[in-house]
N, C-alpha and C. Protein backbone atom coordinates (compact mmCIF):
# COMPACT_ATOMS: atom_id res chain seq x y z
N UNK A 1 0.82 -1.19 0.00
CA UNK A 1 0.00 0.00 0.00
C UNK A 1 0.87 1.26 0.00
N UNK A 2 2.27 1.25 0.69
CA UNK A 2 3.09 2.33 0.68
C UNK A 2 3.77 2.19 -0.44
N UNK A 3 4.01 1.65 -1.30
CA UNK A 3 4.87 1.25 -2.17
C UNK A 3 5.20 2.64 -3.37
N UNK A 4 3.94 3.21 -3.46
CA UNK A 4 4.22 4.22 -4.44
C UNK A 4 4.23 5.43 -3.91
N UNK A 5 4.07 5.67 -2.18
CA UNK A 5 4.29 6.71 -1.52
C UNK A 5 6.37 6.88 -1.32
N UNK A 6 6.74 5.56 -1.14
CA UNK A 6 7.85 5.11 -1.07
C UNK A 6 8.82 5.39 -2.07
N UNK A 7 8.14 5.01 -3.71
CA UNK A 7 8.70 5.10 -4.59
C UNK A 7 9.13 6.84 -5.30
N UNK A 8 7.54 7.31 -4.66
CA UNK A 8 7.55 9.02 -4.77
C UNK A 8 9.04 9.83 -3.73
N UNK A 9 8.94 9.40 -2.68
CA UNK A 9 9.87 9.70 -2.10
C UNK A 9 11.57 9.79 -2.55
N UNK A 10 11.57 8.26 -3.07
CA UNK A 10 12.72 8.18 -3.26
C UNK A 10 13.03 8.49 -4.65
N UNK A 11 12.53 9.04 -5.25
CA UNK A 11 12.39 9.91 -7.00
C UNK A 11 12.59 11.22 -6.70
N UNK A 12 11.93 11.83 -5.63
CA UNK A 12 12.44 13.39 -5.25
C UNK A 12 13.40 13.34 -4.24
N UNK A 13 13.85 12.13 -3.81
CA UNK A 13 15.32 12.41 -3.09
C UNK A 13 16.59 12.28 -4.38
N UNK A 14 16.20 11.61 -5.29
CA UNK A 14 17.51 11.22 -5.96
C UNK A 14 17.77 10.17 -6.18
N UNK A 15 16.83 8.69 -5.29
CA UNK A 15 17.37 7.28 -5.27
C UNK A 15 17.06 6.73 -6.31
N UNK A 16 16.01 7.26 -7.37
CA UNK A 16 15.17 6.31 -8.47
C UNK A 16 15.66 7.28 -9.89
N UNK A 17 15.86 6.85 -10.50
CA UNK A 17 15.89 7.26 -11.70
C UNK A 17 14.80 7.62 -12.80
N UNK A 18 13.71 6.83 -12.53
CA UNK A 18 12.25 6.40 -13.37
C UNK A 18 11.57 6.93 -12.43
N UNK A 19 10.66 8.01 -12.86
CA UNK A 19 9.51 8.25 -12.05
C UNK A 19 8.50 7.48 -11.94
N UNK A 20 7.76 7.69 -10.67
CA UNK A 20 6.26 6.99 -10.34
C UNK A 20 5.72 7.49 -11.19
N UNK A 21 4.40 6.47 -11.64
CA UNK A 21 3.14 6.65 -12.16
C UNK A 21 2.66 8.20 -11.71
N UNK A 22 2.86 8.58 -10.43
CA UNK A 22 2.23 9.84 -10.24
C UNK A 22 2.71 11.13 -10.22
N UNK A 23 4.07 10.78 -10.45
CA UNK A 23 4.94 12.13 -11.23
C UNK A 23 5.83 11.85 -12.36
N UNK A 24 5.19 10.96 -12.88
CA UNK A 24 5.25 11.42 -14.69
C UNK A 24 3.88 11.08 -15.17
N UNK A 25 3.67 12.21 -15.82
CA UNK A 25 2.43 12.09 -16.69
C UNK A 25 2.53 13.60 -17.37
N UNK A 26 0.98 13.96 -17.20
CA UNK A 26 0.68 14.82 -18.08
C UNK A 26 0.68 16.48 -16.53
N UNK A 27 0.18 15.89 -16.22
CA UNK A 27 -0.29 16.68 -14.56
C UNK A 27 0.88 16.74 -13.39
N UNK A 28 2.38 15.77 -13.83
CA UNK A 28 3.50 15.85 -12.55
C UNK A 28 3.52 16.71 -12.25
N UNK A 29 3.52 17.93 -12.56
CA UNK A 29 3.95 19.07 -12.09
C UNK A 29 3.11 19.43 -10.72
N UNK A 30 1.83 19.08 -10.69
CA UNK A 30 1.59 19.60 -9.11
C UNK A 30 1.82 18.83 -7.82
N UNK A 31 2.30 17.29 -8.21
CA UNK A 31 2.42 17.06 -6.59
C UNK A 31 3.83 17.39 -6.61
N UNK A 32 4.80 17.70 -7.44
CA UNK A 32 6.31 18.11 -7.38
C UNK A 32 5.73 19.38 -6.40
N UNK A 33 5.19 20.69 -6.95
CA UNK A 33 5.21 21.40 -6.51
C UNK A 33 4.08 21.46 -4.96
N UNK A 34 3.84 20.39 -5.32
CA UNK A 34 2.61 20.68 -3.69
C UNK A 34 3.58 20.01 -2.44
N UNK A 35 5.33 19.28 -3.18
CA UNK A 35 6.20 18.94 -1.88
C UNK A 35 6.41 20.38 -1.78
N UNK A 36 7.11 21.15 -3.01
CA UNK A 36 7.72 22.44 -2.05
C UNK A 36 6.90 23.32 -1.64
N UNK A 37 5.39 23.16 -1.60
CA UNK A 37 4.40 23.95 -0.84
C UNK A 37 4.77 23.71 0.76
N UNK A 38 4.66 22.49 0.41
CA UNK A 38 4.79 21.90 2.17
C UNK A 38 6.05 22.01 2.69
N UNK A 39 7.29 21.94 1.86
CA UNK A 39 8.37 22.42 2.85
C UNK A 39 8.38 23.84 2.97
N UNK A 40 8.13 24.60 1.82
CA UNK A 40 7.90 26.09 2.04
C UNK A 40 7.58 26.34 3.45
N UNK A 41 6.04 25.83 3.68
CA UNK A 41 5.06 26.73 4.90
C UNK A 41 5.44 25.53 5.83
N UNK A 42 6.46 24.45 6.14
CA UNK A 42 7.31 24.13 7.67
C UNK A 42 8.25 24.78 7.95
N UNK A 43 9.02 25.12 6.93
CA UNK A 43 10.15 26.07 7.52
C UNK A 43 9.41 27.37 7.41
N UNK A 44 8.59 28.04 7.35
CA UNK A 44 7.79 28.83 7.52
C UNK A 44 7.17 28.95 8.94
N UNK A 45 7.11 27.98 9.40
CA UNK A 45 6.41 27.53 11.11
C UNK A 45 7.83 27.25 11.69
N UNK A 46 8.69 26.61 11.41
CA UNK A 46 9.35 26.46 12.33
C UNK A 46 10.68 27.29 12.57
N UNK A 47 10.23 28.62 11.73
CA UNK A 47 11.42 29.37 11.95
C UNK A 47 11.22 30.38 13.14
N UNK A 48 12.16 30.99 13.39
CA UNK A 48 12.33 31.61 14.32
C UNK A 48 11.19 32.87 14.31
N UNK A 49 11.07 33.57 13.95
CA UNK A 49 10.37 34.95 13.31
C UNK A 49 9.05 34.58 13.58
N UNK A 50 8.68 33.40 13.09
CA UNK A 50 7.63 33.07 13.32
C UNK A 50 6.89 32.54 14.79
N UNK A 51 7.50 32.10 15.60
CA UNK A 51 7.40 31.13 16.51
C UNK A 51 7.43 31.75 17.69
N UNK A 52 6.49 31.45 18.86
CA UNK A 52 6.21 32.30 20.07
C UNK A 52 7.08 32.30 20.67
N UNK A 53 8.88 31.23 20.70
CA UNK A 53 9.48 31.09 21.80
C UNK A 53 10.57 31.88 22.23
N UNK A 54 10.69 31.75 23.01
CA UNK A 54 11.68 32.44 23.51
C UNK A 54 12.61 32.35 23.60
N UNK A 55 13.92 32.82 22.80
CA UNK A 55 15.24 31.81 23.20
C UNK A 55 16.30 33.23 23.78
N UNK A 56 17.01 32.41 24.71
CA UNK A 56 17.88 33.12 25.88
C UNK A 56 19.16 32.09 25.40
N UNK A 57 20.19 33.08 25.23
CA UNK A 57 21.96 32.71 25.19
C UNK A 57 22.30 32.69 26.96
N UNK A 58 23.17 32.11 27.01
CA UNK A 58 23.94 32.32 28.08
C UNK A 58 25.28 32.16 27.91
């Protein structure tokens, strides 16, 4: 059942050469771009600027 979540993964890391069924076609282009949506708006949350905390040097 993970197999082509797996295979997606390892095509946008670099490990596969042949894309999945679901980023090659006619339409790849949006889940390519709906990963860098999602890393966009985490490092978006988890940056500093953004984030309520408080950080103290010592």
């Amino acid at each position: 059942m993970l197999d082509p979540l797996r295979a997606g993964i390892e095509y946008l890391c670099g490990e596969r050469d042949d894309a999945p069924p679901l980023l090659a076609g006619r339409f790849a282009w949006i889940p390519r771009y709906a990963v860098w949506v999602v890393a966009i708006l985490l490092i978006y949350a988890f940056s500093g600027q953004s984030s309520k905390f408080i950080y103290i040097d010592f």
